[in-house]
Protein backbone atom coordinates (compact mmCIF):
# COMPACT_ATOMS: atom_id res chain seq x y z
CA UNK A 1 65.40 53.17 46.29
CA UNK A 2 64.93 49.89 47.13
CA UNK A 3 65.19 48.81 51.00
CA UNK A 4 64.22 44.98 50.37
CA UNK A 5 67.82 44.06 50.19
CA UNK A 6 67.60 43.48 46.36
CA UNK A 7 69.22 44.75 43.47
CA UNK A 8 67.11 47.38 41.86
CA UNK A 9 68.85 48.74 38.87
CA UNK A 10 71.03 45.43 38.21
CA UNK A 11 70.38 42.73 35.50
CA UNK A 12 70.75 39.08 37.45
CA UNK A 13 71.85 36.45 35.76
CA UNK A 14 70.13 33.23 34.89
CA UNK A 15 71.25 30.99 37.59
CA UNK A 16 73.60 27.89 36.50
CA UNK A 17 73.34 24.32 37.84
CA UNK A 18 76.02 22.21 37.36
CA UNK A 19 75.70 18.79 38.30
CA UNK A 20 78.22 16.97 40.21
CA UNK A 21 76.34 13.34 39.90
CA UNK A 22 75.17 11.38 36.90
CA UNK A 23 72.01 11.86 35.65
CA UNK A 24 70.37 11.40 32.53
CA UNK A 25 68.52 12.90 30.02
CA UNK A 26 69.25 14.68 26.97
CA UNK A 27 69.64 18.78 28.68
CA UNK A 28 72.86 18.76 29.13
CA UNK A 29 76.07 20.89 28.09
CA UNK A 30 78.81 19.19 26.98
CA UNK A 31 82.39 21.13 26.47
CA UNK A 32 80.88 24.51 25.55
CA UNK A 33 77.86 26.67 26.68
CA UNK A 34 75.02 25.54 25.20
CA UNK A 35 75.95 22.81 23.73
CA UNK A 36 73.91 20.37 22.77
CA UNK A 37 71.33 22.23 24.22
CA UNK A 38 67.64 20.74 25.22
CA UNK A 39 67.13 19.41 21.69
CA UNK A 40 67.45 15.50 21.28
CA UNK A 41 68.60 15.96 18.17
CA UNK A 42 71.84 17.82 18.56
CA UNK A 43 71.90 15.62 22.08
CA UNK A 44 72.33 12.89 19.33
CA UNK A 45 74.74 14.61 17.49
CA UNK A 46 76.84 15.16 20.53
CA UNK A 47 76.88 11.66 21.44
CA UNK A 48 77.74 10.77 18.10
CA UNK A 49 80.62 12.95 17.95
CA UNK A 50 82.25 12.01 21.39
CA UNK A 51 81.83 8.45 20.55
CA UNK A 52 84.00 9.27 17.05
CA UNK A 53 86.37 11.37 19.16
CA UNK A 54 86.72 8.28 21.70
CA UNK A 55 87.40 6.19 18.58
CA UNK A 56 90.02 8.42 17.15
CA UNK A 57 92.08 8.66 20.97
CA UNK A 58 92.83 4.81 20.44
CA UNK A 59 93.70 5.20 17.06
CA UNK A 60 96.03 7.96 17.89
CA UNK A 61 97.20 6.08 20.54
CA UNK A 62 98.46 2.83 18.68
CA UNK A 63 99.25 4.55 15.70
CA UNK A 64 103.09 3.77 15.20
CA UNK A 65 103.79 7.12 13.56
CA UNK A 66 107.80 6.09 13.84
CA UNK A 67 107.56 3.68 11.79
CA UNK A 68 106.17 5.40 9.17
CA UNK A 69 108.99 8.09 9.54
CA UNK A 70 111.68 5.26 9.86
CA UNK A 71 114.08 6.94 6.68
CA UNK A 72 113.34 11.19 8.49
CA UNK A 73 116.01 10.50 11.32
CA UNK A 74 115.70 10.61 14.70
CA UNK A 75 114.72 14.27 15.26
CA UNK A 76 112.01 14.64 12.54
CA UNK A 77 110.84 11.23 13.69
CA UNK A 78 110.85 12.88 17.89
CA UNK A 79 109.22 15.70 16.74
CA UNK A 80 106.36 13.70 15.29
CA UNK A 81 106.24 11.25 18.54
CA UNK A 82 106.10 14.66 20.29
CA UNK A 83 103.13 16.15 18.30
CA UNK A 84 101.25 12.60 18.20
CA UNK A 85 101.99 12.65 21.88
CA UNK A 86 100.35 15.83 22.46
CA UNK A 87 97.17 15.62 19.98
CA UNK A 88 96.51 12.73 21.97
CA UNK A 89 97.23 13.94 25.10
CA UNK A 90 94.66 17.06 24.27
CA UNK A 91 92.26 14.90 23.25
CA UNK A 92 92.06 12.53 26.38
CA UNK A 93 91.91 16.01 28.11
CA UNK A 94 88.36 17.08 26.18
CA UNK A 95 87.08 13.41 26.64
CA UNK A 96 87.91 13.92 30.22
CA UNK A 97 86.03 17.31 30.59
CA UNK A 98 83.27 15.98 28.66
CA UNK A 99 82.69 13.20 30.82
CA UNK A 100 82.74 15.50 33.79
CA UNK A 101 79.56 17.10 32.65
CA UNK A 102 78.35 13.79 34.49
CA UNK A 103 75.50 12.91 31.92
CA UNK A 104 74.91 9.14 32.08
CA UNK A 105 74.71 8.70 28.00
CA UNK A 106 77.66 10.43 27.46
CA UNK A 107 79.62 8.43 30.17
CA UNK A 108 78.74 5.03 28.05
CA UNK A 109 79.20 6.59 25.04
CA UNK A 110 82.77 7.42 25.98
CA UNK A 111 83.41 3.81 27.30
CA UNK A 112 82.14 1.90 24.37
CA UNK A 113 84.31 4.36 22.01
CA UNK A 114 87.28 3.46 24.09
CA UNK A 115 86.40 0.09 24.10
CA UNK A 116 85.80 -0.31 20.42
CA UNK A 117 88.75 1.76 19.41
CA UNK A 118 90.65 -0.20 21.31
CA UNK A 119 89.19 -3.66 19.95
CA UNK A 120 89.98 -1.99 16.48
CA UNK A 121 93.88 -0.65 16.85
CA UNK A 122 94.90 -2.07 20.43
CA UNK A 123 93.94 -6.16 20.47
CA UNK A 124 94.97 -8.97 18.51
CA UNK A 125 91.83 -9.51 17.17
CA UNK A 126 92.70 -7.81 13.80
CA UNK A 127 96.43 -7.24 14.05
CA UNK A 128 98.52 -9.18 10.84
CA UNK A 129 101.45 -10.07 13.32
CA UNK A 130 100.79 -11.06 17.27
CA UNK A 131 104.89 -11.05 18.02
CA UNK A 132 106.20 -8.76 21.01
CA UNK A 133 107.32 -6.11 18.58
CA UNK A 134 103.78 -5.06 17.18
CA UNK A 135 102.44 -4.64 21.06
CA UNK A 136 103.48 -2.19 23.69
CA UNK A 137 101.26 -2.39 26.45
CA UNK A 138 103.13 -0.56 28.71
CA UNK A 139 106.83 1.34 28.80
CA UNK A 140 109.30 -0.40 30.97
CA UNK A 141 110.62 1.60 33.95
């Protein structure tokens, strides 16, 4: 019997810090338990694949799936607004939750996908056409 006031008999569980500043450095987990893990390799990889997933939000983003769908009709062509809308939706979700791990490297990473995606699919810089019809920076209320 144990009169110390612990639990004899009972596993304890590792305890878990999770940090609610930035910090860097590579031991860090990132959307799922254990993941990346202490290894700066698979830290890497993790960068890597939330920079792609950054990337692929703006491309999802100004992707304009209706005109692609311009001979469906109207409800085949909603529906696929509707799924595009939530894939990237979903997405900006999981980049959202990743950031809040609050790892510094992961935080940049994030911006400079954004900002490259968006330099890519968003700006003028490599659009054909610059006239009001190709850009919708915001819907009117």
């Amino acid at each position: 019997m144990d009169h110390g006031g612990g639990m004899s008999g009972m596993a304890t569980a590792k305890p878990s810090y999770t940090h609610m500043t930035f910090f860097w450095g590579k031991n860090s987990e990132i959307l799922f338990a254990g993941w990346p893990g202490s290894r700066g390799g698979m830290y890497a990889l993790a960068l890597v694949v939330v920079f792609a997933l950054a990337i692929l939000l703006e491309w999802i983003h100004h992707c304009r799936l209706v005109l692609w769908l311009e001979g469906a009709g109207k409800v085949a062509a909603g529906l696929a607004q509707t799924a595009q809308h939530a894939v990237r939706i979903g997405l900006a979700y999981l980049l959202m939750l990743a950031v809040m791990s609050f790892n510094g490297g992961l935080f940049i990473v994030v911006v400079f996908g954004h900002a490259l995606g968006f330099l890519f699919f968003g700006s003028s810089v490599f659009r054909k056409s610059t006239t009001c019809g190709d850009v919708a920076p915001l819907p009117s209320c």
